[in-house]
N, C-alpha and C. Protein backbone atom coordinates (compact mmCIF):
# COMPACT_ATOMS: atom_id res chain seq x y z
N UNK A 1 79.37 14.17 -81.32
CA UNK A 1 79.68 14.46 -79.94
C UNK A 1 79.86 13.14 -79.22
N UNK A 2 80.89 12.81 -78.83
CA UNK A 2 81.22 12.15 -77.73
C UNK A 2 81.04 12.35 -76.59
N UNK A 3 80.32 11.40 -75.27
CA UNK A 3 80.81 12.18 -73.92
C UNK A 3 81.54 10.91 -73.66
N UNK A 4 82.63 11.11 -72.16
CA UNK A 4 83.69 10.32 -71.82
C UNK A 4 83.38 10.70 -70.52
N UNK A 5 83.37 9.04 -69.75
CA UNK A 5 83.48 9.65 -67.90
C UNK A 5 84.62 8.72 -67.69
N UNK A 6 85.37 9.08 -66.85
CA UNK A 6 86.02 9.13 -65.76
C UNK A 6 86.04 7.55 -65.13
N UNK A 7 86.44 6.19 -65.02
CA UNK A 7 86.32 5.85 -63.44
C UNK A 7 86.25 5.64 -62.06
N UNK A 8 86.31 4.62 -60.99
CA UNK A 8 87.23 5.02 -60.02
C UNK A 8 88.34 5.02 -60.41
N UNK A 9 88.89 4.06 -61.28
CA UNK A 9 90.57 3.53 -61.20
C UNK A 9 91.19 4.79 -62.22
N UNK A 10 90.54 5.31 -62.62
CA UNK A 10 90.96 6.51 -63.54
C UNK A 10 91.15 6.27 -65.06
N UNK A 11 90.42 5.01 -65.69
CA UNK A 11 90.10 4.88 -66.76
C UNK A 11 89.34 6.00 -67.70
N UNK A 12 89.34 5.92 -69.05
CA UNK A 12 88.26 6.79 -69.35
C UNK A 12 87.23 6.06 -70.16
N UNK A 13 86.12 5.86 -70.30
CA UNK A 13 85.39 5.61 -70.95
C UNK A 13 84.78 6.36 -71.84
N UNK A 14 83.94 5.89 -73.68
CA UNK A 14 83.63 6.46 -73.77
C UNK A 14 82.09 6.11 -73.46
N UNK A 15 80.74 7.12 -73.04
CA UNK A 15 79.53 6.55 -72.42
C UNK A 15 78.24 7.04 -73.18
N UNK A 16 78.58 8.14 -74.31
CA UNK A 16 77.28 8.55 -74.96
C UNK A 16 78.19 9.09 -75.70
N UNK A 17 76.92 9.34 -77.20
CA UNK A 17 77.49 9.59 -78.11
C UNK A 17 76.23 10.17 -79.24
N UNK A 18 76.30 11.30 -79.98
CA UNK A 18 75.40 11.66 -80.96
C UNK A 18 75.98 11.74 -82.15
N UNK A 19 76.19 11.21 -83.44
CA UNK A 19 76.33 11.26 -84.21
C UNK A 19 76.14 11.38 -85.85
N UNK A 20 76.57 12.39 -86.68
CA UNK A 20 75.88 12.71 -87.82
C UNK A 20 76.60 11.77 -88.78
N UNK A 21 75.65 11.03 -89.64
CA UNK A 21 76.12 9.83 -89.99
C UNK A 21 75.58 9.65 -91.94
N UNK A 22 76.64 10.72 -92.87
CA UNK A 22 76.36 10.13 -94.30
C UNK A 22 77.00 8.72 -94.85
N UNK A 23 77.89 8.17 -94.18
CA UNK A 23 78.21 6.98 -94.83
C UNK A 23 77.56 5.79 -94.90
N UNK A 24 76.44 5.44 -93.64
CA UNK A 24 75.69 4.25 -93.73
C UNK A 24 74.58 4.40 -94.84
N UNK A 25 74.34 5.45 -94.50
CA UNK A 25 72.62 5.61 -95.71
C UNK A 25 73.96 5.44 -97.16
N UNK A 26 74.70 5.84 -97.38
CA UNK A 26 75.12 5.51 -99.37
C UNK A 26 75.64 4.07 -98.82
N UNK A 27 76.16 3.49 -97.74
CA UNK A 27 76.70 1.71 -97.77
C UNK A 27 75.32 1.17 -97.83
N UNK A 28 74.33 1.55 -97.36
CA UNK A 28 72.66 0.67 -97.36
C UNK A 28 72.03 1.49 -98.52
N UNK A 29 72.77 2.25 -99.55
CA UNK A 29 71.40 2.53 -100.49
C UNK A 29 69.99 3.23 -100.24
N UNK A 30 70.14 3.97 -98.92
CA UNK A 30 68.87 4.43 -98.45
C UNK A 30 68.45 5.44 -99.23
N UNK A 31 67.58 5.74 -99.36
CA UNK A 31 66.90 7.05 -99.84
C UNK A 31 65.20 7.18 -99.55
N UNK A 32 64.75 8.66 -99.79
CA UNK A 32 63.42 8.65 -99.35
C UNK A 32 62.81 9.13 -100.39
N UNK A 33 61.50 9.18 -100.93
CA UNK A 33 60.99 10.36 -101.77
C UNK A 33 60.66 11.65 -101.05
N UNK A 34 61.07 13.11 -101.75
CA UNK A 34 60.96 14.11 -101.04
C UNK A 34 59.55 14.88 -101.56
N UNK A 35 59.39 15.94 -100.81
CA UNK A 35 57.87 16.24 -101.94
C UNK A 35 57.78 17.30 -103.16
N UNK A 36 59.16 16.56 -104.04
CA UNK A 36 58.69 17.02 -105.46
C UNK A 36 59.12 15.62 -105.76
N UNK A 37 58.73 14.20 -105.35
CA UNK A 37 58.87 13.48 -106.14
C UNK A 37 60.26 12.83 -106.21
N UNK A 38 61.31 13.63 -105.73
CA UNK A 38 62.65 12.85 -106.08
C UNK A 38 63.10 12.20 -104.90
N UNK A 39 64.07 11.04 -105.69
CA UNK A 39 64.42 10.20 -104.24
C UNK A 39 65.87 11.23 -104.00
N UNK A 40 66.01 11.19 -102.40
CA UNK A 40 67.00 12.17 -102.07
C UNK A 40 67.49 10.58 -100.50
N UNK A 41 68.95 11.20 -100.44
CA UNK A 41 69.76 10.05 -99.61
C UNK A 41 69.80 10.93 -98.51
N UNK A 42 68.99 10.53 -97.50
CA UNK A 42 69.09 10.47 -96.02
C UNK A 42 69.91 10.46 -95.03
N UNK A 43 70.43 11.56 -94.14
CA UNK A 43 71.82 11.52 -93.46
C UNK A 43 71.05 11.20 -91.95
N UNK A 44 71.92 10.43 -91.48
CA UNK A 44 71.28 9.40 -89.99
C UNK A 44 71.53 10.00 -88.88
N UNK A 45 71.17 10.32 -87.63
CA UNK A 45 71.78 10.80 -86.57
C UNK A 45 71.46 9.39 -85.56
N UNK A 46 72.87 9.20 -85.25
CA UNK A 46 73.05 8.16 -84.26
C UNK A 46 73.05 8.40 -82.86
N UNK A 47 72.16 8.14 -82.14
CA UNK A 47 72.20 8.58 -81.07
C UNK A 47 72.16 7.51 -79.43
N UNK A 48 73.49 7.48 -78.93
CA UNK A 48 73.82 6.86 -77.50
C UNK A 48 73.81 7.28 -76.44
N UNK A 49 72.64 7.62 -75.50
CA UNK A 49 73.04 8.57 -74.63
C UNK A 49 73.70 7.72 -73.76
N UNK A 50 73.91 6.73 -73.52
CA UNK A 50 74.57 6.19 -72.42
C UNK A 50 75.65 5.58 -72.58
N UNK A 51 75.90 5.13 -74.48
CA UNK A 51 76.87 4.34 -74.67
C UNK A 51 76.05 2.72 -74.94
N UNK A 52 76.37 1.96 -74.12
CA UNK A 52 75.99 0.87 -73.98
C UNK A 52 75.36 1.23 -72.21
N UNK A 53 74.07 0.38 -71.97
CA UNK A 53 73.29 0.79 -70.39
C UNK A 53 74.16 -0.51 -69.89
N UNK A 54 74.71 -1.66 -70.06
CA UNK A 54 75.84 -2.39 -69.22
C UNK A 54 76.58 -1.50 -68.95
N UNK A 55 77.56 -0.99 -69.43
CA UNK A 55 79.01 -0.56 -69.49
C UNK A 55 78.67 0.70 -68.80
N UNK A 56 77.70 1.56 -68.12
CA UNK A 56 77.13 2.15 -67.89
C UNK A 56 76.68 1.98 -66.41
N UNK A 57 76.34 1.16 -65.92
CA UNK A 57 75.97 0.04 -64.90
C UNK A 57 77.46 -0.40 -63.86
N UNK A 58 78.05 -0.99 -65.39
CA UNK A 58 79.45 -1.18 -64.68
C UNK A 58 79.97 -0.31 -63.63
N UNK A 59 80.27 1.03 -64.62
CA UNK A 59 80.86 2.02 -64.12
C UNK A 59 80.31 2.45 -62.71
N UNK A 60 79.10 3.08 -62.68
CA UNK A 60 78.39 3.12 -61.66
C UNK A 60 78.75 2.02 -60.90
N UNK A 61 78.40 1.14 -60.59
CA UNK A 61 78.46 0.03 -59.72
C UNK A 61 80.11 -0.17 -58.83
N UNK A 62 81.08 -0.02 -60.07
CA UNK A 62 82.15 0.24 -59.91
C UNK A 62 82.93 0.78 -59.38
N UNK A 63 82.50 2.38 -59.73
CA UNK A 63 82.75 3.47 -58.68
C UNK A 63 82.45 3.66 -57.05
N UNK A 64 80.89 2.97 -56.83
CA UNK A 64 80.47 3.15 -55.46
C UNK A 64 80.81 1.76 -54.91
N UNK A 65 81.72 1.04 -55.71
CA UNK A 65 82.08 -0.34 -54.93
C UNK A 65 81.26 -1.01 -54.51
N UNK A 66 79.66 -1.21 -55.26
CA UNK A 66 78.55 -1.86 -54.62
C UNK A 66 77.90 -1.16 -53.82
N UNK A 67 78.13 -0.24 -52.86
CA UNK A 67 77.74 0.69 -51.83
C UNK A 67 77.11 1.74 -52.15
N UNK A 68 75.56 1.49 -52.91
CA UNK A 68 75.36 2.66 -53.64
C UNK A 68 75.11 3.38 -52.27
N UNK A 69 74.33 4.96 -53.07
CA UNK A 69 73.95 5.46 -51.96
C UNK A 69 72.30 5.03 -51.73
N UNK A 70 71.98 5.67 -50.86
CA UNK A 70 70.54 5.37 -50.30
C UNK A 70 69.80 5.59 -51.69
N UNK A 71 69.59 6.73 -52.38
CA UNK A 71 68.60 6.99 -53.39
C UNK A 71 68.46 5.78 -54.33
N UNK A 72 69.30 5.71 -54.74
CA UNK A 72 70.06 4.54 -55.90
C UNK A 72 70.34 3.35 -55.27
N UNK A 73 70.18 2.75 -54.10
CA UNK A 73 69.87 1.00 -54.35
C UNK A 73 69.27 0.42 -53.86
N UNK A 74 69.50 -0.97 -54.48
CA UNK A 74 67.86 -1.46 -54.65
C UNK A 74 67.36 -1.88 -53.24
N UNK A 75 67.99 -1.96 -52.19
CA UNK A 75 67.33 -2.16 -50.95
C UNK A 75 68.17 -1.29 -50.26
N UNK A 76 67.12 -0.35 -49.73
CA UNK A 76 67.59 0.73 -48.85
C UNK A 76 67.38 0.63 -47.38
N UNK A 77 66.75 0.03 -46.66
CA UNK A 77 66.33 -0.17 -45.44
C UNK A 77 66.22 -2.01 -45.05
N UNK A 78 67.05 -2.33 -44.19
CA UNK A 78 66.74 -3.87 -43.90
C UNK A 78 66.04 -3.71 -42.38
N UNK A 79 65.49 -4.49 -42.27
CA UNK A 79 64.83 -4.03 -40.85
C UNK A 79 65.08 -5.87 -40.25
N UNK A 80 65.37 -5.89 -38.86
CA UNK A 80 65.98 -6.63 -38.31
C UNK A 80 65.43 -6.81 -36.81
N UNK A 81 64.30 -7.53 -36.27
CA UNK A 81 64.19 -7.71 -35.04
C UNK A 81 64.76 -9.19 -34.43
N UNK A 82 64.93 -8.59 -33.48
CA UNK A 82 65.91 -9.08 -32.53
C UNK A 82 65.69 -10.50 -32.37
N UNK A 83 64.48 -10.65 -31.92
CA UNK A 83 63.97 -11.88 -31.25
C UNK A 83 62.26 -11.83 -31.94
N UNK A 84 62.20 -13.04 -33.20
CA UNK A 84 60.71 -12.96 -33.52
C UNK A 84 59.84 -13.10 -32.67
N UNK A 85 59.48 -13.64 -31.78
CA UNK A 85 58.60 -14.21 -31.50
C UNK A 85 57.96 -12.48 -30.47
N UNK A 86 58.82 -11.97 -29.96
CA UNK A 86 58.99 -10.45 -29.21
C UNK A 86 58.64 -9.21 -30.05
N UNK A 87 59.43 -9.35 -31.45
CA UNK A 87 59.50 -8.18 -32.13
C UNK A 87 59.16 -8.08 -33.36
N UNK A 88 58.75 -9.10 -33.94
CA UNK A 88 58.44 -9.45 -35.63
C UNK A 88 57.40 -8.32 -35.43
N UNK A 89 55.87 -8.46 -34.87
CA UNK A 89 54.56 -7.92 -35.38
C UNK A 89 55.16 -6.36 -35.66
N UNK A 90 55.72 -5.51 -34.83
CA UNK A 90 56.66 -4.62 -35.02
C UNK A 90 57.69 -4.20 -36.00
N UNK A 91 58.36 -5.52 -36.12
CA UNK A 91 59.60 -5.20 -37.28
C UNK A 91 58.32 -4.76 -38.35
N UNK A 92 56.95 -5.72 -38.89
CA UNK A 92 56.54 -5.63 -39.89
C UNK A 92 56.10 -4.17 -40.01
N UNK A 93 55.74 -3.71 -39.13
CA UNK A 93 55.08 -2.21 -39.04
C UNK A 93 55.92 -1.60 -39.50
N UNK A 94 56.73 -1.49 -39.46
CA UNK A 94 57.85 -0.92 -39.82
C UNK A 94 58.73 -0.82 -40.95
N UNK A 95 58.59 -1.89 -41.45
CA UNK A 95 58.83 -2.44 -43.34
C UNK A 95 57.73 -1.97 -44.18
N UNK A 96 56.33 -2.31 -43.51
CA UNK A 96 55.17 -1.95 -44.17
C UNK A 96 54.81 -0.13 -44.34
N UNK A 97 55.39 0.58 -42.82
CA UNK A 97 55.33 1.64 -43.25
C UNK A 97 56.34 2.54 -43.93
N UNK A 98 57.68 2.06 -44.20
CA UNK A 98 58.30 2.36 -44.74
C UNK A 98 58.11 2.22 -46.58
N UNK A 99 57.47 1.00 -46.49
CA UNK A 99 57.06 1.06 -48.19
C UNK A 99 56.40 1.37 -49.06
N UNK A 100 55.37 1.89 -47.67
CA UNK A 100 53.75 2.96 -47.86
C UNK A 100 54.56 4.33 -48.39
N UNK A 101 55.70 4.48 -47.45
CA UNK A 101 55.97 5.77 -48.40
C UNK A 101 57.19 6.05 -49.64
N UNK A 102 57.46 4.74 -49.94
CA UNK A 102 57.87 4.56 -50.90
C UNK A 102 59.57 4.10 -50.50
N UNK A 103 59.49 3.53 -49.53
CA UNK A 103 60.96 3.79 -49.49
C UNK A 103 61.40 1.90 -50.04
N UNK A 104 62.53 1.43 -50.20
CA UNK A 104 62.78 0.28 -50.21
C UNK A 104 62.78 -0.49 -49.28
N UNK A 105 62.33 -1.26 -48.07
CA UNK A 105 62.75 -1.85 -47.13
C UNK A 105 62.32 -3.55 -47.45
N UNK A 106 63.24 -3.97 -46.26
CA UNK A 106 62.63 -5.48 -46.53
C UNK A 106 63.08 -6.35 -45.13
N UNK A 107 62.25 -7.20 -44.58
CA UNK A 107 62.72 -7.83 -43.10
C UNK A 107 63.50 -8.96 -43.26
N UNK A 108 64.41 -9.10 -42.55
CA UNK A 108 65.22 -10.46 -42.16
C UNK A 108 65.17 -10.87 -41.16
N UNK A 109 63.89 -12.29 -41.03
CA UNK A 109 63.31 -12.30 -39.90
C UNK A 109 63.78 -13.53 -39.98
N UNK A 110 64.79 -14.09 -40.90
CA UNK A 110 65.49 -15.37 -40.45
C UNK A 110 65.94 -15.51 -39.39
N UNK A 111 66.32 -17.06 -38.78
CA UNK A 111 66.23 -17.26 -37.29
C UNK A 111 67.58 -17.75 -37.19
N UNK A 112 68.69 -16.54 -38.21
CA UNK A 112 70.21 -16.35 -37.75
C UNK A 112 70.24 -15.72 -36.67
N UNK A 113 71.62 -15.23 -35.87
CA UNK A 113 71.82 -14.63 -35.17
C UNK A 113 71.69 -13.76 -35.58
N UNK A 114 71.44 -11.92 -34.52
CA UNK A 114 71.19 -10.85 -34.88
C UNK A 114 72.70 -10.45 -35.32
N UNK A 115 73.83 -10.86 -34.84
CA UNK A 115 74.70 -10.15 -35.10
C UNK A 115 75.54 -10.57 -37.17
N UNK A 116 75.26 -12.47 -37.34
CA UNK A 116 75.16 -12.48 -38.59
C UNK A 116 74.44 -11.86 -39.40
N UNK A 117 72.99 -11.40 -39.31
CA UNK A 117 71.94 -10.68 -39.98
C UNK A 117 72.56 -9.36 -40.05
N UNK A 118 73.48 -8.60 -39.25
CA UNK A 118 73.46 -7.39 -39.26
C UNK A 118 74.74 -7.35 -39.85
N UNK A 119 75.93 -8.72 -40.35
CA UNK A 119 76.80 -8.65 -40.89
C UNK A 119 76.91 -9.22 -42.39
N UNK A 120 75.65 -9.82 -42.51
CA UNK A 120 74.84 -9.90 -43.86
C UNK A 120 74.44 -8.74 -44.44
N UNK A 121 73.62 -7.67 -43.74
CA UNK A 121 73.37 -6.56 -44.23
C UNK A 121 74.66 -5.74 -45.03
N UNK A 122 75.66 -6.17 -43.79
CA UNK A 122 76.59 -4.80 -44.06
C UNK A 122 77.33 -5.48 -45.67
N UNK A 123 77.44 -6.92 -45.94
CA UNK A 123 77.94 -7.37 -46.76
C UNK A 123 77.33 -7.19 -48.09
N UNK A 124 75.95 -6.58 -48.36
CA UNK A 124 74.78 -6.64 -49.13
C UNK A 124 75.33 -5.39 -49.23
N UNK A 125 75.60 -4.44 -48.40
CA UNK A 125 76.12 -2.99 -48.40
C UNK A 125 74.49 -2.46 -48.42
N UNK A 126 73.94 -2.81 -47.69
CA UNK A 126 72.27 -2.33 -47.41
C UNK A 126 73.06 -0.82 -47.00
N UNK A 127 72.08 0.49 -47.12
CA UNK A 127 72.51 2.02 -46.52
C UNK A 127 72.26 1.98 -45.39
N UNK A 128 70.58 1.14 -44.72
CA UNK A 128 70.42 1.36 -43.53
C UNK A 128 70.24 -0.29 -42.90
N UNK A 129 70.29 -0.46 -41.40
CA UNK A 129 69.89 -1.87 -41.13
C UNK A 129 69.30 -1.11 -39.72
N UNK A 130 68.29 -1.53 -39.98
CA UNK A 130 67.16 -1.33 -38.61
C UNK A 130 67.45 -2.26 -37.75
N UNK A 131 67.87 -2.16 -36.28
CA UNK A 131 67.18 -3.28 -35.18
C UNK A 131 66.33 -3.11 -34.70
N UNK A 132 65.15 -4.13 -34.53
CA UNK A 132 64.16 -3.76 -33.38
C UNK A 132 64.22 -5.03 -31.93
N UNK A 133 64.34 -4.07 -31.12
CA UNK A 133 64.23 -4.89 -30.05
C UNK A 133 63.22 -4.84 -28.85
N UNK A 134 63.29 -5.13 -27.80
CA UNK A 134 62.68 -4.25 -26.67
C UNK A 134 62.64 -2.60 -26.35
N UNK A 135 63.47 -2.16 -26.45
CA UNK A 135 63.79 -0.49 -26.50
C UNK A 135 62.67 0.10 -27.52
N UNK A 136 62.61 -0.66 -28.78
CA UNK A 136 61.82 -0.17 -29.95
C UNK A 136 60.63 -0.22 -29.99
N UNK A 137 60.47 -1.37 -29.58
CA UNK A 137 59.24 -1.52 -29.44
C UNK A 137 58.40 -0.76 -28.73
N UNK A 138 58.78 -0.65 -27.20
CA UNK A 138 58.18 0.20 -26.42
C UNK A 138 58.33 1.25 -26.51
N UNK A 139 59.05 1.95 -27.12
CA UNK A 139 59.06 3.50 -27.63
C UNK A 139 58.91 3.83 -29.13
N UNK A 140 58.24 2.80 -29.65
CA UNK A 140 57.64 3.30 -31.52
C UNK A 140 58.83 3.80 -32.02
N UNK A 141 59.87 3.35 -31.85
CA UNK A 141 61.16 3.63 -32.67
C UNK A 141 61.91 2.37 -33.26
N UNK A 142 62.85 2.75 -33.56
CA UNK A 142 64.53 2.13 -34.00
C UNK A 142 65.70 2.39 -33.67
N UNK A 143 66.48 2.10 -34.37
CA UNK A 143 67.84 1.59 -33.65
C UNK A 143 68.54 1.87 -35.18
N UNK A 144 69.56 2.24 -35.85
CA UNK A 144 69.86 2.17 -37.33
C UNK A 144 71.10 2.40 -37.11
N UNK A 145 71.70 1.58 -38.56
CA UNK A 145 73.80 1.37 -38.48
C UNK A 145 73.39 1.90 -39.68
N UNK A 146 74.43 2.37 -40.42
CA UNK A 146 74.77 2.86 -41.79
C UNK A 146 75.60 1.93 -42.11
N UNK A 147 75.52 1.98 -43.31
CA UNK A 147 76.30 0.80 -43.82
C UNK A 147 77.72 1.44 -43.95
N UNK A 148 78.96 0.33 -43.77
CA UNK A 148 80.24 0.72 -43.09
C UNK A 148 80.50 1.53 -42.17
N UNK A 149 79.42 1.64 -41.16
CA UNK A 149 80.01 2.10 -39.48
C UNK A 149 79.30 1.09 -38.78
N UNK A 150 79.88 1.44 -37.07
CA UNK A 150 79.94 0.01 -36.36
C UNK A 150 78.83 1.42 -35.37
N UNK A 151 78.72 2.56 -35.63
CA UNK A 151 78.21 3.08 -34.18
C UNK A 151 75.99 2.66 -34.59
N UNK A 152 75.93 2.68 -33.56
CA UNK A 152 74.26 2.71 -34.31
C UNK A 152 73.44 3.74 -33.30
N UNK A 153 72.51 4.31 -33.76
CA UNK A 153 71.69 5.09 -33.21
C UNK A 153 70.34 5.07 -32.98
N UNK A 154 69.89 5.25 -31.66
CA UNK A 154 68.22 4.61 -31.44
C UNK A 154 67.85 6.35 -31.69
N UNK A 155 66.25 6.57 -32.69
CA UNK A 155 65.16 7.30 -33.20
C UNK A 155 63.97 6.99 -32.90
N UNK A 156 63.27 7.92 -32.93
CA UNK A 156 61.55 7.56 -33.19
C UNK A 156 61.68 6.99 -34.50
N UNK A 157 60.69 6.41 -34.72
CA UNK A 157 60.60 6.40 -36.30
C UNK A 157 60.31 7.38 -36.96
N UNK A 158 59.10 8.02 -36.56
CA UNK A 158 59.11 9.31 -37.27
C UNK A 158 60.59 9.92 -37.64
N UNK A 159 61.52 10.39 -36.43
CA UNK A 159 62.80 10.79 -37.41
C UNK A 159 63.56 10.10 -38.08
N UNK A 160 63.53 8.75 -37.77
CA UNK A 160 64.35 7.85 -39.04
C UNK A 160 63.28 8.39 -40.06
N UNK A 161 62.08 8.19 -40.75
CA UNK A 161 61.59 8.61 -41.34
C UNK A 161 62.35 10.01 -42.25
N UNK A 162 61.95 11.01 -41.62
CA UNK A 162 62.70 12.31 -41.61
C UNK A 162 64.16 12.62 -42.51
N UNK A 163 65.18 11.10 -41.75
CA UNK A 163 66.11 11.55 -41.81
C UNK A 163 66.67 10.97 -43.37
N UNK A 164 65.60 9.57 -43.51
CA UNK A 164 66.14 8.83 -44.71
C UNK A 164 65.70 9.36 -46.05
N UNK A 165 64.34 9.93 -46.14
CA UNK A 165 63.43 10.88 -46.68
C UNK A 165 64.54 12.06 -46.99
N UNK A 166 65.29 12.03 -46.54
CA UNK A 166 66.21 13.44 -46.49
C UNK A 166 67.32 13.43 -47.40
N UNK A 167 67.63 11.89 -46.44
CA UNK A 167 69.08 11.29 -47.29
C UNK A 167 68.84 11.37 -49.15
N UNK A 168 67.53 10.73 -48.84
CA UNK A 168 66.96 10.23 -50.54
C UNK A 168 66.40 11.58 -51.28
N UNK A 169 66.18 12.57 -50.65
CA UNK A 169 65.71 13.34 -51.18
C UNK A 169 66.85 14.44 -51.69
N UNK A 170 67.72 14.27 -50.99
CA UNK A 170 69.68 15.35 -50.94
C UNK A 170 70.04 14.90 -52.31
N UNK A 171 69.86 13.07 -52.37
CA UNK A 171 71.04 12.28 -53.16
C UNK A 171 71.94 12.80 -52.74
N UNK A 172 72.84 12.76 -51.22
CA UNK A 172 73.79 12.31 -50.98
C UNK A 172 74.32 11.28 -51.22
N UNK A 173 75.99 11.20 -51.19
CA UNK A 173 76.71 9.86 -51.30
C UNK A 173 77.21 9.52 -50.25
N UNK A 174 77.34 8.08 -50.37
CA UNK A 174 77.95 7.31 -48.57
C UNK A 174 78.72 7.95 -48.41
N UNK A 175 79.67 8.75 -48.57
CA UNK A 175 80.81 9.82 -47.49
C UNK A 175 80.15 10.80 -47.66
N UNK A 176 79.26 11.49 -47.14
CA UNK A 176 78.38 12.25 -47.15
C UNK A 176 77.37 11.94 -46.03
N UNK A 177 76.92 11.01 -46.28
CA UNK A 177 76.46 10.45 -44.79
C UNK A 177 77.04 10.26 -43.50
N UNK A 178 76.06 10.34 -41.96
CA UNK A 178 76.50 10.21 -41.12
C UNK A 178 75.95 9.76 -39.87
């Protein structure tokens, strides 16, 4: 059995494979003793479920153009305050409780501009980029862009919570999101 997927570009690959295999055991001479004593030649089952896990990787990677979705990559939440010295103790609350519940996040509390940081994100193809600013702070929320849109939306945290928990829990894909 072969399986074969698909690319974006419309290649086919082949990506797994199970195979019943008498020719290697008589090219290697294999055999076993059976239990009356006789040696008997061993037929192999070859088994690929993925193919090769690069070429595998590729594809994936390939297809979502870097942009995985939320479930699937490796940093799912960037969190971004505005002005450290104002909003860091905050941003951290916010990375920290996001990772309490398992989610990926991580702060960029470098002392770029907010608008390079948030065009770093989008270049990383992060799913979500948190701002925290004044607004956030004082109302225990956020602010969140999706990665490839320009609109952003202020939440409690609790429903960013809610909503990413959701995303990750759907496995939706970025056109699927909104």
């Amino acid at each position: 059995l072969d399986f074969h997927v698909k690319d974006s570009l419309g290649r086919v690959w082949q990506c797994g494979t199970i195979q019943l295999d008498m020719n290697l055991p008589e090219r290697f001479d294999l055999t076993y003793v059976d239990e009356h004593g006789e040696k008997v030649r061993p037929i192999m089952l070859h088994r690929a479920l993925l193919g090769s896990i690069e070429r595998f990787i590729g594809i994936i990677t390939e297809h979502f153009g870097g942009g995985f979705p939320t479930w699937l990559a490796p940093d799912q939440v960037v969190v971004l305050p505005v002005n450290n010295e104002y909003h860091l103790e905050y941003a951290n609350e916010v990375v920290n409780t996001l990772r309490d519940l398992g989610i990926r996040a991580k702060l960029d509390d470098s002392n770029e501009k907010l608008g390079y940081r948030l065009r770093n994100a989008q270049i990383k193809k992060i799913p979500y980029s948190l701002v925290i600013g004044d607004k956030e702070v004082a109302n225990r929320g956020v602010t969140y862009r999706l990665y490839s849109k320009k609109k952003k939306k202020p939440l409690s945290l609790d429903e960013f919570i809610s909503l990413i928990k959701e995303d990750i829990k759907s496995k939706k894909l970025p056109k699927d999101r909104k």
